[in-house]
PDB file of N, CA and C in Angstrom:
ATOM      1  N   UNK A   1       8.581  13.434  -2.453  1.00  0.00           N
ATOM      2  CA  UNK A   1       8.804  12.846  -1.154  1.00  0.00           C
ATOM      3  C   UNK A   1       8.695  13.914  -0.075  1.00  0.00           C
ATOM      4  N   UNK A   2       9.151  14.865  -0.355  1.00  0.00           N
ATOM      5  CA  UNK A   2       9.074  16.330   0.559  1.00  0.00           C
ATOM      6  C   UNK A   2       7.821  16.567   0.716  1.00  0.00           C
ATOM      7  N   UNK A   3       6.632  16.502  -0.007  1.00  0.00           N
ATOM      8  CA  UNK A   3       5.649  16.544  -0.036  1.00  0.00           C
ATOM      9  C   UNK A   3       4.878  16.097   0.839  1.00  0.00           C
ATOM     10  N   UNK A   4       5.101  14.463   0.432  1.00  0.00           N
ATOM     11  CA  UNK A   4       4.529  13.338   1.553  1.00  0.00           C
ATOM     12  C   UNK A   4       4.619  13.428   2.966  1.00  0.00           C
ATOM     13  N   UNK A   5       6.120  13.871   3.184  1.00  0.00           N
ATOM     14  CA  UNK A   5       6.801  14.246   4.527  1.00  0.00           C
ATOM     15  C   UNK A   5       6.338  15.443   5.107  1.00  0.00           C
ATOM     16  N   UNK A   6       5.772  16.463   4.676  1.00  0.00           N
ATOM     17  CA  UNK A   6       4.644  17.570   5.188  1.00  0.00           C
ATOM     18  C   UNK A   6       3.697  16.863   5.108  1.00  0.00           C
ATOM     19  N   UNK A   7       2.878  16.212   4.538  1.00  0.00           N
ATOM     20  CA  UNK A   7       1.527  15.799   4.899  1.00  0.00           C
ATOM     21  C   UNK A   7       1.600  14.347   6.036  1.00  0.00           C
ATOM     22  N   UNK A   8       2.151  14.076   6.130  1.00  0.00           N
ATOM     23  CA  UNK A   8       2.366  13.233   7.212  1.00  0.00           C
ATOM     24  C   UNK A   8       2.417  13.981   8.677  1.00  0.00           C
ATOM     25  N   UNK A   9       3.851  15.149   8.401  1.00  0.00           N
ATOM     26  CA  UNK A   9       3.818  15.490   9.555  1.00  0.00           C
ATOM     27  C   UNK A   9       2.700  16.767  10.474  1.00  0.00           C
ATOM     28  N   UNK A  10       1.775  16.876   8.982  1.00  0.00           N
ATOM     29  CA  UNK A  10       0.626  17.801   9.351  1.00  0.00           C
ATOM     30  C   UNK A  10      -0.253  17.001   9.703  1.00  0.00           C
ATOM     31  N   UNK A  11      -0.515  15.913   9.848  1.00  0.00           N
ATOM     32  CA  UNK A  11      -1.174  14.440  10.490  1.00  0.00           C
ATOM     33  C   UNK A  11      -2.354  14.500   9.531  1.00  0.00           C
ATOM     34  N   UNK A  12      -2.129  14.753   7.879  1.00  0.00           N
ATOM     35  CA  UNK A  12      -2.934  14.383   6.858  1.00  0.00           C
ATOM     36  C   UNK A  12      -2.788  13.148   6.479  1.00  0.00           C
ATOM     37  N   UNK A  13      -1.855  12.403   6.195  1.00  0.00           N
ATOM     38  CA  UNK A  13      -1.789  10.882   5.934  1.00  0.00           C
ATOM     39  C   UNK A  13      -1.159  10.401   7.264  1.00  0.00           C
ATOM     40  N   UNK A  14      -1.332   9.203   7.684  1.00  0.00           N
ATOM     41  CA  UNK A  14      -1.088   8.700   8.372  1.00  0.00           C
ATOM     42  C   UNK A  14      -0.690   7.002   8.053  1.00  0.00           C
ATOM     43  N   UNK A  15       0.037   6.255   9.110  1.00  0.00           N
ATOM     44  CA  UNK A  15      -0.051   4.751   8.433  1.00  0.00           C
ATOM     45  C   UNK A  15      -1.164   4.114   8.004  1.00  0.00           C
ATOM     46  N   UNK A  16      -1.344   3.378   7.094  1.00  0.00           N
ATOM     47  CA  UNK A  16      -2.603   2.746   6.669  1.00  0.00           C
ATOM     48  C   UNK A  16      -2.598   1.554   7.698  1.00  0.00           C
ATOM     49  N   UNK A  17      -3.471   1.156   7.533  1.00  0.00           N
ATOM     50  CA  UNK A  17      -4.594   0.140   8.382  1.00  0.00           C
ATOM     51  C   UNK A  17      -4.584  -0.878   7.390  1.00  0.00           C
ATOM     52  N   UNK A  18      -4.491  -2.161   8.400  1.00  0.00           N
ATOM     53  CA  UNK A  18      -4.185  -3.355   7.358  1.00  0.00           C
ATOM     54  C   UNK A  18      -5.505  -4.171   7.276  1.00  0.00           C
ATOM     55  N   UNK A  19      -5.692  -4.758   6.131  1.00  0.00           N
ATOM     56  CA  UNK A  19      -6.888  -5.475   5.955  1.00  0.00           C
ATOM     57  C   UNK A  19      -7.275  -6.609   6.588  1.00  0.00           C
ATOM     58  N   UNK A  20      -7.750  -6.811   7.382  1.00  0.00           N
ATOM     59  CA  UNK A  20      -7.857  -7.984   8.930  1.00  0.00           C
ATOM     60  C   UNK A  20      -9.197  -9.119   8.007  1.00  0.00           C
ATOM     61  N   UNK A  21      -8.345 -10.091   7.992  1.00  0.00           N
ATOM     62  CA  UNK A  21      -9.290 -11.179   7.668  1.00  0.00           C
ATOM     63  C   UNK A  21      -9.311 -12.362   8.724  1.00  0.00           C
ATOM     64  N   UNK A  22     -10.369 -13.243   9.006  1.00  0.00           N
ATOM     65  CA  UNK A  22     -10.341 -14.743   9.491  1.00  0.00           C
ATOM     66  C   UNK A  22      -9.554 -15.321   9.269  1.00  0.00           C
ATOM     67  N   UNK A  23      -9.015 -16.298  10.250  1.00  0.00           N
ATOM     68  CA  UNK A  23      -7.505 -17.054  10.039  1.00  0.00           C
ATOM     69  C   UNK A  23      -8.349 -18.289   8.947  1.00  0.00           C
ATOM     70  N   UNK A  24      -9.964 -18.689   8.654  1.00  0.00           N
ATOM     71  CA  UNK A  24     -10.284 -19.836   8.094  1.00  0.00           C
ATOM     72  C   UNK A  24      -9.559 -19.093   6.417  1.00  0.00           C
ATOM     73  N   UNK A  25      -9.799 -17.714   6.643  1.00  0.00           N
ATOM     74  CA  UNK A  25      -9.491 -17.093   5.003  1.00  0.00           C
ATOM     75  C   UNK A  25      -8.259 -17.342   4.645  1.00  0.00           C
ATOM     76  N   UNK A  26      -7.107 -17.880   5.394  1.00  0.00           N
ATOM     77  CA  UNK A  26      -5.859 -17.783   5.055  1.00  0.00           C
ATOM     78  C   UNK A  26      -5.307 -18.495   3.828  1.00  0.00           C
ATOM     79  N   UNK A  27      -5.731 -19.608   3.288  1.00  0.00           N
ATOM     80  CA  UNK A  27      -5.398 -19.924   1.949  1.00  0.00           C
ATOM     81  C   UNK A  27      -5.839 -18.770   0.890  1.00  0.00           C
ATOM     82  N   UNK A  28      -6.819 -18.383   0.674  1.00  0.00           N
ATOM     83  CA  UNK A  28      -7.453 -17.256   0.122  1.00  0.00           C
ATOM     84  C   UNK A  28      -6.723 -16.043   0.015  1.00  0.00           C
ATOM     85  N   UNK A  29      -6.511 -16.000   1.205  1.00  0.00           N
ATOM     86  CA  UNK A  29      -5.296 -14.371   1.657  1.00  0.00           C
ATOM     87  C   UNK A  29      -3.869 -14.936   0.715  1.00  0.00           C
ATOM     88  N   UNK A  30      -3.469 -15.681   0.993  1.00  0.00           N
ATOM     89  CA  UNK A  30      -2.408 -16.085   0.548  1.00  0.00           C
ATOM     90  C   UNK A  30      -1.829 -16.140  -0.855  1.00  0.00           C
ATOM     91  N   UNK A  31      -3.263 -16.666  -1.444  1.00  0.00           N
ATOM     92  CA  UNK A  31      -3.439 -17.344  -3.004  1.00  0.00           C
ATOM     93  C   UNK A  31      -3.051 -15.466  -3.516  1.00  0.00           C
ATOM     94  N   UNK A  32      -4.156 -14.929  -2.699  1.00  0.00           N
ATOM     95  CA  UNK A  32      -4.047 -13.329  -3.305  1.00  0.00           C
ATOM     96  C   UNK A  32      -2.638 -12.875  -3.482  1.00  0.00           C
ATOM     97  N   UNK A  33      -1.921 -12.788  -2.533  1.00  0.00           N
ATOM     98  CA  UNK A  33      -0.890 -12.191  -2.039  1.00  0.00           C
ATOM     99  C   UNK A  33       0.170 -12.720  -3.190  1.00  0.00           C
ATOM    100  N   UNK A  34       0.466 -14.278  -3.444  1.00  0.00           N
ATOM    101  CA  UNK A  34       1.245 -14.419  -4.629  1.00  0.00           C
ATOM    102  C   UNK A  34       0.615 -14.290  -6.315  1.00  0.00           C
ATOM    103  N   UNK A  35      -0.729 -14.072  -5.937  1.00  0.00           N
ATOM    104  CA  UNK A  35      -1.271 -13.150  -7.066  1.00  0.00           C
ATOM    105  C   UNK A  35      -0.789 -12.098  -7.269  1.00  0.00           C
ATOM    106  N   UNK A  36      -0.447 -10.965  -6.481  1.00  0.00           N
ATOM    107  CA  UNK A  36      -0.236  -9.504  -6.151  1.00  0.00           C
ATOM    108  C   UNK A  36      -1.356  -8.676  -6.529  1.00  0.00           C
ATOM    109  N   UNK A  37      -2.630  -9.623  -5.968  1.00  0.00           N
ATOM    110  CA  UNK A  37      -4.300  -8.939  -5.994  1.00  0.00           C
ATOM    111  C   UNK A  37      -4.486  -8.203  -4.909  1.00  0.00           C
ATOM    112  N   UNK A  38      -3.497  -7.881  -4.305  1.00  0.00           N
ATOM    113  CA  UNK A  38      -3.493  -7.101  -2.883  1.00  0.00           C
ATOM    114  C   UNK A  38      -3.228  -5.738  -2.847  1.00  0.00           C
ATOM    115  N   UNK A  39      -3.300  -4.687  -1.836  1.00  0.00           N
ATOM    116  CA  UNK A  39      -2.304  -3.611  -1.792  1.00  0.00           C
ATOM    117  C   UNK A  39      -2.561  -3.700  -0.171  1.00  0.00           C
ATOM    118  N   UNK A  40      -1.718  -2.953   0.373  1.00  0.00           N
ATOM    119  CA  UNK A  40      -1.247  -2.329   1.605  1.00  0.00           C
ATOM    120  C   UNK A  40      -1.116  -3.781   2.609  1.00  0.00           C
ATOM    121  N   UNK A  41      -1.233  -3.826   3.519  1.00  0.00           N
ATOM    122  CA  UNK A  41      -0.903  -4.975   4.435  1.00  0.00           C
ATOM    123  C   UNK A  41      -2.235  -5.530   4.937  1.00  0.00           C
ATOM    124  N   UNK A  42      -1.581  -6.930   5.136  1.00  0.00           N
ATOM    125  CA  UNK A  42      -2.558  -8.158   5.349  1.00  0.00           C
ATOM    126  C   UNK A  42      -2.180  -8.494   6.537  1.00  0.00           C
ATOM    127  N   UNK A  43      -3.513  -8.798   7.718  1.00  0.00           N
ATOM    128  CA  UNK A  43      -3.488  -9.682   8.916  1.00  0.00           C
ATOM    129  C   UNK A  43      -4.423 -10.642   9.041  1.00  0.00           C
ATOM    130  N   UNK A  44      -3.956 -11.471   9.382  1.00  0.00           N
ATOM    131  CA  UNK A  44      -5.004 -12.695   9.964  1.00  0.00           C
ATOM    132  C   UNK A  44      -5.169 -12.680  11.326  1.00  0.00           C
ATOM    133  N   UNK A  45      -6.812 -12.733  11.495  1.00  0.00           N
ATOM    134  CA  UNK A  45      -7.654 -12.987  13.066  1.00  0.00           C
ATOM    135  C   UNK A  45      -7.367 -14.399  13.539  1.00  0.00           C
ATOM    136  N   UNK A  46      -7.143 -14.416  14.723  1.00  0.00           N
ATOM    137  CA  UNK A  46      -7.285 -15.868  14.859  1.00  0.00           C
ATOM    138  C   UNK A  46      -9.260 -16.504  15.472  1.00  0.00           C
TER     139      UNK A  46
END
């Protein structure tokens, strides 16, 4: 964790960027998500 916390604050990792889909995709997004076919965060476009 000490680790992570230097590379963060050396602005080597940073927050990830969430995967932006079409709001028509939202059953799809969803189906995934209680799959747990996902990683990091999900947004819907409108």
């Amino acid at each position: 964790m000490g680790e992570m916390s230097g590379l963060i604050a050396a602005g080597v990792l940073g927050p990830g960027r969430p995967a932006v889909h079409d709001l028509a995709e939202g059953p799809k997004v969803l189906a995934d998500l209680e799959a747990r076919a996902t990683v990091g965060k999900l947004a819907l476009r409108p």
